[in-house]
Protein backbone atom coordinates (compact mmCIF):
# COMPACT_ATOMS: atom_id res chain seq x y z
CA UNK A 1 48.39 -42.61 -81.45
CA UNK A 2 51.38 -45.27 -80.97
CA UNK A 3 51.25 -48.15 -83.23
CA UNK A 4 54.19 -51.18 -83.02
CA UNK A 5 54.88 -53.21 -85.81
CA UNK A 6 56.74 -56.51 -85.47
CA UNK A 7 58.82 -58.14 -88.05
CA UNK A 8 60.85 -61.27 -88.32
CA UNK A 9 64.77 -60.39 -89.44
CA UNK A 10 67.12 -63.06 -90.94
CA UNK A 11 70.68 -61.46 -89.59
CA UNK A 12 73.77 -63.27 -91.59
CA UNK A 13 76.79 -64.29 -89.61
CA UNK A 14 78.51 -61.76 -88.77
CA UNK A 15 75.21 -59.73 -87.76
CA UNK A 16 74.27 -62.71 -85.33
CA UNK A 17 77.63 -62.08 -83.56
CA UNK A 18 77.15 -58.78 -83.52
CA UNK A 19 73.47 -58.90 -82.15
CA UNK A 20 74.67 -61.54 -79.14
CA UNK A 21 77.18 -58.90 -78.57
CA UNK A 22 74.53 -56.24 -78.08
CA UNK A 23 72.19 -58.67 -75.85
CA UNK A 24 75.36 -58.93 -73.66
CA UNK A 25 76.46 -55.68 -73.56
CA UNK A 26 73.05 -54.32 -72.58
CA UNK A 27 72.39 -56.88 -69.96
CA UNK A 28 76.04 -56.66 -68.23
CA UNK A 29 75.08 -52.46 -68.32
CA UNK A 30 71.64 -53.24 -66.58
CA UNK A 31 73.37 -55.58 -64.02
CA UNK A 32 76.54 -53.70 -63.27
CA UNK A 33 74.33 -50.54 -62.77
CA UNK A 34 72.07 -52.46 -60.49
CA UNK A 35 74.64 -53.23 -58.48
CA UNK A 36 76.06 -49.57 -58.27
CA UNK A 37 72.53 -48.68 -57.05
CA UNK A 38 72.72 -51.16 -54.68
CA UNK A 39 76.18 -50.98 -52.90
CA UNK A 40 75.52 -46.84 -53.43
CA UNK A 41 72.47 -47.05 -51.06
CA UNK A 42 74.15 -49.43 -48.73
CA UNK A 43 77.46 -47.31 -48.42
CA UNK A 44 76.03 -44.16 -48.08
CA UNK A 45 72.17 -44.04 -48.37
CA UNK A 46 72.05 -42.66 -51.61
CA UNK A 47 70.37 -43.48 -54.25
CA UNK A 48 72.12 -43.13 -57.97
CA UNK A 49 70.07 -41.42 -60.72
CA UNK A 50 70.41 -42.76 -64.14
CA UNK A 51 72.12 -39.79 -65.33
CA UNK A 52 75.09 -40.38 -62.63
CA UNK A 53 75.85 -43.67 -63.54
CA UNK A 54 75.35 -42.83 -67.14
CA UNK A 55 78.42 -40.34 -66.96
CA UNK A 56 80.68 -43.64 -66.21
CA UNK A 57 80.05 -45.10 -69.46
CA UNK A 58 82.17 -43.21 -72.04
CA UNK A 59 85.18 -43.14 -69.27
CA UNK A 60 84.54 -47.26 -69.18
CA UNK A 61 85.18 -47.62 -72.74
CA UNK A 62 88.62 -46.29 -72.47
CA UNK A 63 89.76 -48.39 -70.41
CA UNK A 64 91.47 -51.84 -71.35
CA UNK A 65 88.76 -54.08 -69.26
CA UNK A 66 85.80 -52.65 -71.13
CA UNK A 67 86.54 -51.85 -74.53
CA UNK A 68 84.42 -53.95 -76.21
CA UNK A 69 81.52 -51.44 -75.48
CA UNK A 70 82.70 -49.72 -78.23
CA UNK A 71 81.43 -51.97 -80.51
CA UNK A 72 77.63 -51.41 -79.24
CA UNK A 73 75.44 -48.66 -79.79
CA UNK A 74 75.93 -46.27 -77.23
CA UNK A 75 72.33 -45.45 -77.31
CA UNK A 76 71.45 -48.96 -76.76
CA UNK A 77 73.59 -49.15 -73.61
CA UNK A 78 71.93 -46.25 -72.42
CA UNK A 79 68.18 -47.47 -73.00
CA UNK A 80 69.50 -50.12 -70.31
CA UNK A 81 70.02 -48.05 -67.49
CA UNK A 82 66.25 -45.92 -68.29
CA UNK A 83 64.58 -49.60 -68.19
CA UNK A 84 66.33 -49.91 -64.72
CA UNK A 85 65.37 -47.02 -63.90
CA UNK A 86 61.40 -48.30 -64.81
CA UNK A 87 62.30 -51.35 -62.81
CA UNK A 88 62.60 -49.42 -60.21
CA UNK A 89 60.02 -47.01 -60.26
CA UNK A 90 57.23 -50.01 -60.48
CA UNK A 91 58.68 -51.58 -57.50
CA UNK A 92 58.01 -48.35 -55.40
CA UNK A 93 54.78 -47.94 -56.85
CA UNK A 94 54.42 -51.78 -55.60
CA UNK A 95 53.54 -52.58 -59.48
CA UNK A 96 56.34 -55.14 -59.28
CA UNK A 97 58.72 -56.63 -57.96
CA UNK A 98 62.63 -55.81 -56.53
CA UNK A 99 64.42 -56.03 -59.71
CA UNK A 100 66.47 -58.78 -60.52
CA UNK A 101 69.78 -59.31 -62.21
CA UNK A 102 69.52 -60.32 -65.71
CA UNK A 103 70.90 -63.85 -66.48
CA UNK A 104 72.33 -64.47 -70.15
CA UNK A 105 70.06 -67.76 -69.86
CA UNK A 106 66.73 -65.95 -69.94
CA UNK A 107 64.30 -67.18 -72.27
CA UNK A 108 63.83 -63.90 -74.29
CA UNK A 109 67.22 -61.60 -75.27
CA UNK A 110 66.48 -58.08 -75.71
CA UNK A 111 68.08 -54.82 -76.28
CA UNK A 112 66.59 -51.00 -77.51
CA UNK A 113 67.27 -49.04 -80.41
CA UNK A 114 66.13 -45.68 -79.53
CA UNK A 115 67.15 -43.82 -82.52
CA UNK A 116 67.98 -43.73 -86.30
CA UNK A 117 66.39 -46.91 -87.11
CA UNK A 118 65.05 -47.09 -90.85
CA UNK A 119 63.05 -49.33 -93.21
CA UNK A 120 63.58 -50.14 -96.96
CA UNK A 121 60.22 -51.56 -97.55
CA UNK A 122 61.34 -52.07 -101.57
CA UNK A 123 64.76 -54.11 -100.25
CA UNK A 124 62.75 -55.26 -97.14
CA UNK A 125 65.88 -54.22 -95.24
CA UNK A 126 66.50 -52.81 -92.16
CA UNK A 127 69.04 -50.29 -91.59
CA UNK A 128 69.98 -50.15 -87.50
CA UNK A 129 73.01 -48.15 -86.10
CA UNK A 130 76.34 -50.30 -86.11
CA UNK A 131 75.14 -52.74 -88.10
CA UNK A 132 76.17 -51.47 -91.85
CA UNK A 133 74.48 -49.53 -94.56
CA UNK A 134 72.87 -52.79 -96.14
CA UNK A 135 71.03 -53.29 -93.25
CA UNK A 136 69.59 -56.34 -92.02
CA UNK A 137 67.03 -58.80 -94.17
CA UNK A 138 62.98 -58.45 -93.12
CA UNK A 139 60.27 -59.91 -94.15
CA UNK A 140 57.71 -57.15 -94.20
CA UNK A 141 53.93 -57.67 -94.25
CA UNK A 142 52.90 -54.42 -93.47
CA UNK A 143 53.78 -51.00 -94.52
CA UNK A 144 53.86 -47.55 -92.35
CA UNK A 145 54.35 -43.82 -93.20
CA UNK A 146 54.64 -42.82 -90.08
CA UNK A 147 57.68 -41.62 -88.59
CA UNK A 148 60.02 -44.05 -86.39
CA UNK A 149 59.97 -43.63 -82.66
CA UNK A 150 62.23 -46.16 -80.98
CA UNK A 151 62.90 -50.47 -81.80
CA UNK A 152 63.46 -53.64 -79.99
CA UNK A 153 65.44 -56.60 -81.39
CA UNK A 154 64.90 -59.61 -79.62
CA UNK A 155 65.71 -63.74 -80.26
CA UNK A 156 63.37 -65.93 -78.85
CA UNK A 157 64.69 -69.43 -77.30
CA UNK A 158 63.91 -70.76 -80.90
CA UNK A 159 66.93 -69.22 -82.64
CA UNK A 160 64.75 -66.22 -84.37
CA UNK A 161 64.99 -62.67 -84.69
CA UNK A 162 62.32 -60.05 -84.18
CA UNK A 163 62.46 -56.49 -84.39
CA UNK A 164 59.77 -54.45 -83.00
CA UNK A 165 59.26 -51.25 -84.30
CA UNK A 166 57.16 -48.69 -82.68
CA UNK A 167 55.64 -45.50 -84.66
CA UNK A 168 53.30 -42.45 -84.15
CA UNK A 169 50.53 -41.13 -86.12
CA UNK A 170 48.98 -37.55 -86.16
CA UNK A 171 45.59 -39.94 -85.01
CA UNK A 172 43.85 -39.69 -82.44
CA UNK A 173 41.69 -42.36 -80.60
CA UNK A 174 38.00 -42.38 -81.90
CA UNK A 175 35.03 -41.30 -79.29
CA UNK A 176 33.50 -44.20 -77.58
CA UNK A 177 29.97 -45.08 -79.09
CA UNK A 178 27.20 -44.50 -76.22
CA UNK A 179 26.39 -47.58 -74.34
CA UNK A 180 22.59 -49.53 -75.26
CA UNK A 181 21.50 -52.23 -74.61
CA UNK A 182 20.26 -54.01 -78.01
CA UNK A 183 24.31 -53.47 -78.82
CA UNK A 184 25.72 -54.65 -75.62
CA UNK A 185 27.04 -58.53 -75.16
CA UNK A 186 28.14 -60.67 -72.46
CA UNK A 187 31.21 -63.25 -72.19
CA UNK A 188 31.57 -66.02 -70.18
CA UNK A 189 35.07 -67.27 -69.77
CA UNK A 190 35.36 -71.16 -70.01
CA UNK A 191 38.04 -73.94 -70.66
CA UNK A 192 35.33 -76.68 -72.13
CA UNK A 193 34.32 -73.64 -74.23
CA UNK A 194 36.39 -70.65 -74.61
CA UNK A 195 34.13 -67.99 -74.62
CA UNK A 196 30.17 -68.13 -74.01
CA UNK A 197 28.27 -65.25 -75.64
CA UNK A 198 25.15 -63.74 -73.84
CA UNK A 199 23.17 -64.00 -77.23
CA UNK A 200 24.13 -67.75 -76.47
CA UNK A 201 26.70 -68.63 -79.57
CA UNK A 202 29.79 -70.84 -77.93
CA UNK A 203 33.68 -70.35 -79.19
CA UNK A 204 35.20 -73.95 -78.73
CA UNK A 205 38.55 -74.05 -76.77
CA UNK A 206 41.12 -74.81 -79.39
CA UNK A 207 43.40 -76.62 -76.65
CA UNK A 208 46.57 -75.85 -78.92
CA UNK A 209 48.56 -77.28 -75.78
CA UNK A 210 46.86 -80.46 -75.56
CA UNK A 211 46.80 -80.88 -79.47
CA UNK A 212 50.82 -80.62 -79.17
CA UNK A 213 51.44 -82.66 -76.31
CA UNK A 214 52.51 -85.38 -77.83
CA UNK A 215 55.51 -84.10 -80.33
CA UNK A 216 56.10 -81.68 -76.88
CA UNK A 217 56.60 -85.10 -74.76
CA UNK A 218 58.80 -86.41 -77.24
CA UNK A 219 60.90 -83.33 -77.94
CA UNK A 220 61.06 -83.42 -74.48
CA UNK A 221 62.58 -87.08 -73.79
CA UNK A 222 65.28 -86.51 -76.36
CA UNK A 223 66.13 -83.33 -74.55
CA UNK A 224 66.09 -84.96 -71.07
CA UNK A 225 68.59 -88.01 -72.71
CA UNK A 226 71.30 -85.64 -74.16
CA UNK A 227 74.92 -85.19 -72.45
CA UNK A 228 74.83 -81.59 -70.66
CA UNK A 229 76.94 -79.06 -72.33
CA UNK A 230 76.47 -80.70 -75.75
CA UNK A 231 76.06 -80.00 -79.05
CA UNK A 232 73.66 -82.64 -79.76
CA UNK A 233 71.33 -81.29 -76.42
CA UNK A 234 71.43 -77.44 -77.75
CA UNK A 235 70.31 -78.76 -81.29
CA UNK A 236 67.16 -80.84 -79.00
CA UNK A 237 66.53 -77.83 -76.49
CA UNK A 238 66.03 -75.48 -80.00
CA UNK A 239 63.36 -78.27 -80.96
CA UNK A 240 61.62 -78.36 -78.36
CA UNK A 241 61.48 -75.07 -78.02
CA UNK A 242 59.80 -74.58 -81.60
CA UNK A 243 57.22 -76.68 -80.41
CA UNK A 244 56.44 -74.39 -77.53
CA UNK A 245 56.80 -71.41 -80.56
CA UNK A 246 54.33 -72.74 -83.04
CA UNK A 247 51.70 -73.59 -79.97
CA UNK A 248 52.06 -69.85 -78.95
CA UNK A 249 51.66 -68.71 -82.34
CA UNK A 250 48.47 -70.62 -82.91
CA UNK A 251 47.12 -69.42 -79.74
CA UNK A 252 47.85 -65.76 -80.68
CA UNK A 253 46.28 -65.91 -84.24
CA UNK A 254 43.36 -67.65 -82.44
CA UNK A 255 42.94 -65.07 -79.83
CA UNK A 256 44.09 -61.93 -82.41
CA UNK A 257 41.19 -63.20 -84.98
CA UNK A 258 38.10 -63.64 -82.19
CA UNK A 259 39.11 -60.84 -80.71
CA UNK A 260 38.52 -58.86 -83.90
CA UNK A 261 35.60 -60.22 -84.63
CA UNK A 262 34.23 -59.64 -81.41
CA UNK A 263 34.71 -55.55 -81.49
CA UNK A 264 33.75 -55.35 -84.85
CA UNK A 265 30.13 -56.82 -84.30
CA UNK A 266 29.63 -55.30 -80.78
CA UNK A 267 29.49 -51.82 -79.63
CA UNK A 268 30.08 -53.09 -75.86
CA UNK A 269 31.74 -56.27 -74.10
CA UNK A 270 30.95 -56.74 -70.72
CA UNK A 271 33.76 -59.01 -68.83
CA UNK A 272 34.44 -60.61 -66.25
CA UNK A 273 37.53 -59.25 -63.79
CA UNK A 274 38.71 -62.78 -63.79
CA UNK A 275 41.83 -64.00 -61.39
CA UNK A 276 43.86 -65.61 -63.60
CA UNK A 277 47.13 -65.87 -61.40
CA UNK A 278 44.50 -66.96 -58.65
CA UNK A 279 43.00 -69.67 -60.55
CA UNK A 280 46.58 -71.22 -61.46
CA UNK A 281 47.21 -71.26 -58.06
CA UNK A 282 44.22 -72.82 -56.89
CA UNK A 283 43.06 -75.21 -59.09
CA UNK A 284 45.49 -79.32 -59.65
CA UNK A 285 47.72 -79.43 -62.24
CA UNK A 286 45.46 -80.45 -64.50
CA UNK A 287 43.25 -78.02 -64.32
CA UNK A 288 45.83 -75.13 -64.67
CA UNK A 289 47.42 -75.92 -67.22
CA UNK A 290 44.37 -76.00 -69.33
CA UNK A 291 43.69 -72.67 -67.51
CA UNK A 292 47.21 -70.79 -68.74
CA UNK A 293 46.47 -72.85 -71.96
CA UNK A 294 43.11 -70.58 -72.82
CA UNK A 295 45.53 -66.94 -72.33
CA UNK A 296 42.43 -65.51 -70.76
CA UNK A 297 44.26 -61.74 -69.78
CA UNK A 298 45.70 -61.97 -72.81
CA UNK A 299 42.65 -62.26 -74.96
CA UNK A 300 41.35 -59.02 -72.34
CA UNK A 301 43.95 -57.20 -73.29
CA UNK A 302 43.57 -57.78 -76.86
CA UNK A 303 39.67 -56.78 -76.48
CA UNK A 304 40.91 -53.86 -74.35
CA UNK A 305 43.09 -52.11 -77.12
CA UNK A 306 41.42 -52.61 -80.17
CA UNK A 307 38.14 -51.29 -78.35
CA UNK A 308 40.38 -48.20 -78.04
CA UNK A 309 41.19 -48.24 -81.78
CA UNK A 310 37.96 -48.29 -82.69
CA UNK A 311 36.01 -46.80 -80.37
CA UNK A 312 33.64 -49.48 -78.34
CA UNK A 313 33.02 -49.76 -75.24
CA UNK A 314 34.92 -52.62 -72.66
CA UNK A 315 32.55 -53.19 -68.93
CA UNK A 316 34.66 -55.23 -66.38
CA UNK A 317 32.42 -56.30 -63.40
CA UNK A 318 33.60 -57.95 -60.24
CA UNK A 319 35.04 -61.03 -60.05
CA UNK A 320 32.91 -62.39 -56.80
CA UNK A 321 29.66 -61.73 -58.75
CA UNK A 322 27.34 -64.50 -59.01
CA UNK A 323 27.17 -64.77 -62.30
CA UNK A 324 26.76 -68.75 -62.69
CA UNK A 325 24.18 -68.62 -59.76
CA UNK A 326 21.92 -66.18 -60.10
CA UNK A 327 18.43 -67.43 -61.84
CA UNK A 328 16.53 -65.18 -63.67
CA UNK A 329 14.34 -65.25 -60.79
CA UNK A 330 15.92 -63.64 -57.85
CA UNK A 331 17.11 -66.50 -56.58
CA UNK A 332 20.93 -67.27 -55.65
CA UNK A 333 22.03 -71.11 -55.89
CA UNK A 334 24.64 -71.24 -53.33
CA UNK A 335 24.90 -74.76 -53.80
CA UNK A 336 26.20 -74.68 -57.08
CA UNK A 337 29.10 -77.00 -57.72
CA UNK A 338 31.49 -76.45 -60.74
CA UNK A 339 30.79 -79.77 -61.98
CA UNK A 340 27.47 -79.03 -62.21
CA UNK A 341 26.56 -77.86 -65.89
CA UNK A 342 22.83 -77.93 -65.77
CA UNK A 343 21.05 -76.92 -63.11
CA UNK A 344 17.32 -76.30 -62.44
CA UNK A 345 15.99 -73.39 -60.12
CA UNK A 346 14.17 -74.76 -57.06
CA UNK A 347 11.85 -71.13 -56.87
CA UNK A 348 10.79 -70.93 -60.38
CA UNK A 349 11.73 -74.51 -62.19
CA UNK A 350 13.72 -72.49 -64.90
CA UNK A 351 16.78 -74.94 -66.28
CA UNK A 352 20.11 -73.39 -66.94
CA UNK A 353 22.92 -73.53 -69.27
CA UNK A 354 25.14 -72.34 -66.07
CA UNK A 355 27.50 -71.14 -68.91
CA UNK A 356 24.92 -69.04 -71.18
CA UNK A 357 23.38 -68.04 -67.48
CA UNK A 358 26.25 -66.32 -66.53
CA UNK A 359 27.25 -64.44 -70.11
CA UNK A 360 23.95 -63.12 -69.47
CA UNK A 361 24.22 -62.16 -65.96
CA UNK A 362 27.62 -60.74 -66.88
CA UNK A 363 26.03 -58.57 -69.28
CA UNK A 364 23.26 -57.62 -66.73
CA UNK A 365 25.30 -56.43 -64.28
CA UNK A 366 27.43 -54.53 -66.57
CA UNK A 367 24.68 -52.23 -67.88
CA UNK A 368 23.38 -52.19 -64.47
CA UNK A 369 26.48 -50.70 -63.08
CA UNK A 370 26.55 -48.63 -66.36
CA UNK A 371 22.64 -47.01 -65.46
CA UNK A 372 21.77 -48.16 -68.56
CA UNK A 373 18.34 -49.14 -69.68
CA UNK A 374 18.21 -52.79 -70.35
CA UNK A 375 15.94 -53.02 -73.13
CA UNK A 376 14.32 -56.87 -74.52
CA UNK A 377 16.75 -59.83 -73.07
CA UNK A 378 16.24 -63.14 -72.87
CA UNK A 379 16.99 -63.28 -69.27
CA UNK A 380 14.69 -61.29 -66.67
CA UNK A 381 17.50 -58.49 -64.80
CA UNK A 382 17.50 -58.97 -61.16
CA UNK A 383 18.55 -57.16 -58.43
CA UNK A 384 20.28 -59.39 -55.51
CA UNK A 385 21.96 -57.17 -53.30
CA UNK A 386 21.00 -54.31 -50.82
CA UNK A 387 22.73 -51.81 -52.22
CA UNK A 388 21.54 -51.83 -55.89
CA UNK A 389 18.05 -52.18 -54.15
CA UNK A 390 19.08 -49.12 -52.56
CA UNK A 391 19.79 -47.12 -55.66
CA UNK A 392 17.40 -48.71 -57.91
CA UNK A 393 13.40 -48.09 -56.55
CA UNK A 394 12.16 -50.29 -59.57
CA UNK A 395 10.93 -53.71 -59.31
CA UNK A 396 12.68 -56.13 -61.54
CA UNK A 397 10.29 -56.79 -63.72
CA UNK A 398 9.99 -52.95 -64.61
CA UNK A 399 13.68 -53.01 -65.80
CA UNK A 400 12.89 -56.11 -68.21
């Protein structure tokens, strides 16, 4: 099993300029090899392997013009060319887009250590190729035994280092628990409340964005008054962006602890296959922002792994389910508006939490598309559509 640990590094000097050298070096290697690929294919219809273009390297650093790549871990260089080489297979698997050349403005600088990395968790040092025996200062939290498999350094637009390191155990991931009912829980989505649980407990929406947005503002103003090209505007653009750092910290240590707690008190989450990109494109301004302000796929993915490590169960159902307008009666509310919290069935005269209505219908349909007997609920399962009429001969109220 593959495990990544991430640490922050505190590089001196003359490791900074060596690490900006590396960032450079790997990104002019990713974008002079794009373009090889691309005049290559243009020329002559051909298209360059990684290995072909990796046999110009060693002759480049002979020459006068490219020297300097001397200085950077050939290994690193090389890790450039396999992640175009990724780039590209994603974009013919129509996972991604064409790549793009690499600007030396990106938010995030990057570049791979494959090899021969090592940590001194007594000196809380790390020792990386080309960068000296003393290695670099880390502040480790964690400890691993397990053997090193490749790193990542990267600086964030904040001015700090992080190395990534990724290792493998002789684990293996645990067998999924078998799916019930009386363990099984629904989750609602939400931006007035983050999450809505079928057993009907709310998570309140932080709003770490919102909280900031006044130091963000004025970070931002100061930024916005600053001669371009100054010293004085690259001291405000850090600033403001360790504002944006700190708010996506909090958000991550919000989302990292629920997420835990979630999988450790539930043998099965059902979700909802939510949109995400969809919503942010649909909704005002307003409205999206608070939208990318919950990091609702990231909180999925979250629940997604660590129901790997530890064996649960994650149900997605489909996103055009009516989950906030189905009643517990049969009965579908198509005229449900979003602003429209409460709402009161006209068949039976049930009142709904449209929220804690559609946790539970999320968890309904979940073990329903799981064939799994649903036990005591709170809410009576339905069926609302032909086709699980089809395949279920039951009446509701026998599934109850």
């Amino acid at each position: 099993m593959l495990k990544a640990y991430k640490y922050r590094i505190y590089p001196n000097k003359s490791q900074m300029i060596l690490l900006a050298k590396h960032f450079g070096s790997c990104r002019f290697i990713y974008n002079w090899a794009l373009d090889k690929k691309q005049k290559e294919y243009e020329l002559n219809q051909k298209n360059l392997s990684r290995f072909d273009i990796q046999k110009n390297i060693p002759i480049m650093k002979k020459t006068d013009e490219y020297i300097w790549l001397k200085e950077i871990n050939s290994q690193s260089l090389q890790a450039s060319l396999n992640h175009l080489d990724i780039a590209f297979t994603n974009f013919f698997k129509k996972r991604a887009k064409f790549p793009n050349f690499k600007s030396r403005h990106n938010n995030k600088q990057s570049f791979e250590i494959p090899q021969y990395v090592k940590v001194d968790f007594e000196k809380n040092k790390v020792i990386v190729p080309k960068f000296g025996k003393k290695g670099i200062t880390c502040k480790i939290s964690r400890t691993f035994e397990e053997e090193v498999r490749t790193c990542n350094i990267s600086k964030n637009p904040a001015g700090q280092y992080y190395i990534s390191i990724l290792v493998e155990n002789q684990l293996s991931l645990p067998p999924k628990v078998a799916i019930e009912a009386d363990t099984t829980i629904g989750i609602d989505m939400g931006v007035k409340d983050f999450a809505i649980m079928s057993d009907g407990q709310k998570i309140d929406n932080p709003k770490h964005l919102a909280k900031s947005a006044k130091k963000l503002t004025k970070a931002q103003q100061r930024l916005s008054k600053k001669i371009k090209g100054s010293n004085n505007r690259a001291k405000a653009r850090i600033k403001v962006a360790r504002v944006h750092n700190k708010i996506n910290n909090q958000r991550k240590d919000f989302l990292h602890k629920l997420s835990s707690k979630i999988v450790s008190e539930n043998q099965t989450v059902c979700l909802e296959d939510l949109d995400v990109k969809g919503l942010l494109m649909e909704n005002e301004s307003y409205t999206s922002k608070a939208i990318a302000d919950c990091s609702w796929s990231d909180f999925m993915v979250m629940l997604e792994y660590k129901s790997d490590w530890y064996g649960k169960n994650i149900i997605r159902i489909g996103r055009f389910e009516p989950s906030s307008k189905l009643c517990s009666c049969g009965i579908k509310n198509d005229s449900l508006k979003l602003s429209d919290r409460i709402w009161t069935c006209q068949h039976c005269g049930a009142v709904h939490d449209r929220d804690v209505l559609a946790s539970n219908n999320i968890r309904l349909f979940g073990l329903i598309k799981e064939n799994i007997p649903l036990g005591q609920r709170k809410y009576t399962p339905v069926r609302y559509d032909s086709a699980l009429a089809e395949s279920e001969q039951e009446s509701p109220k026998s599934l109850a």
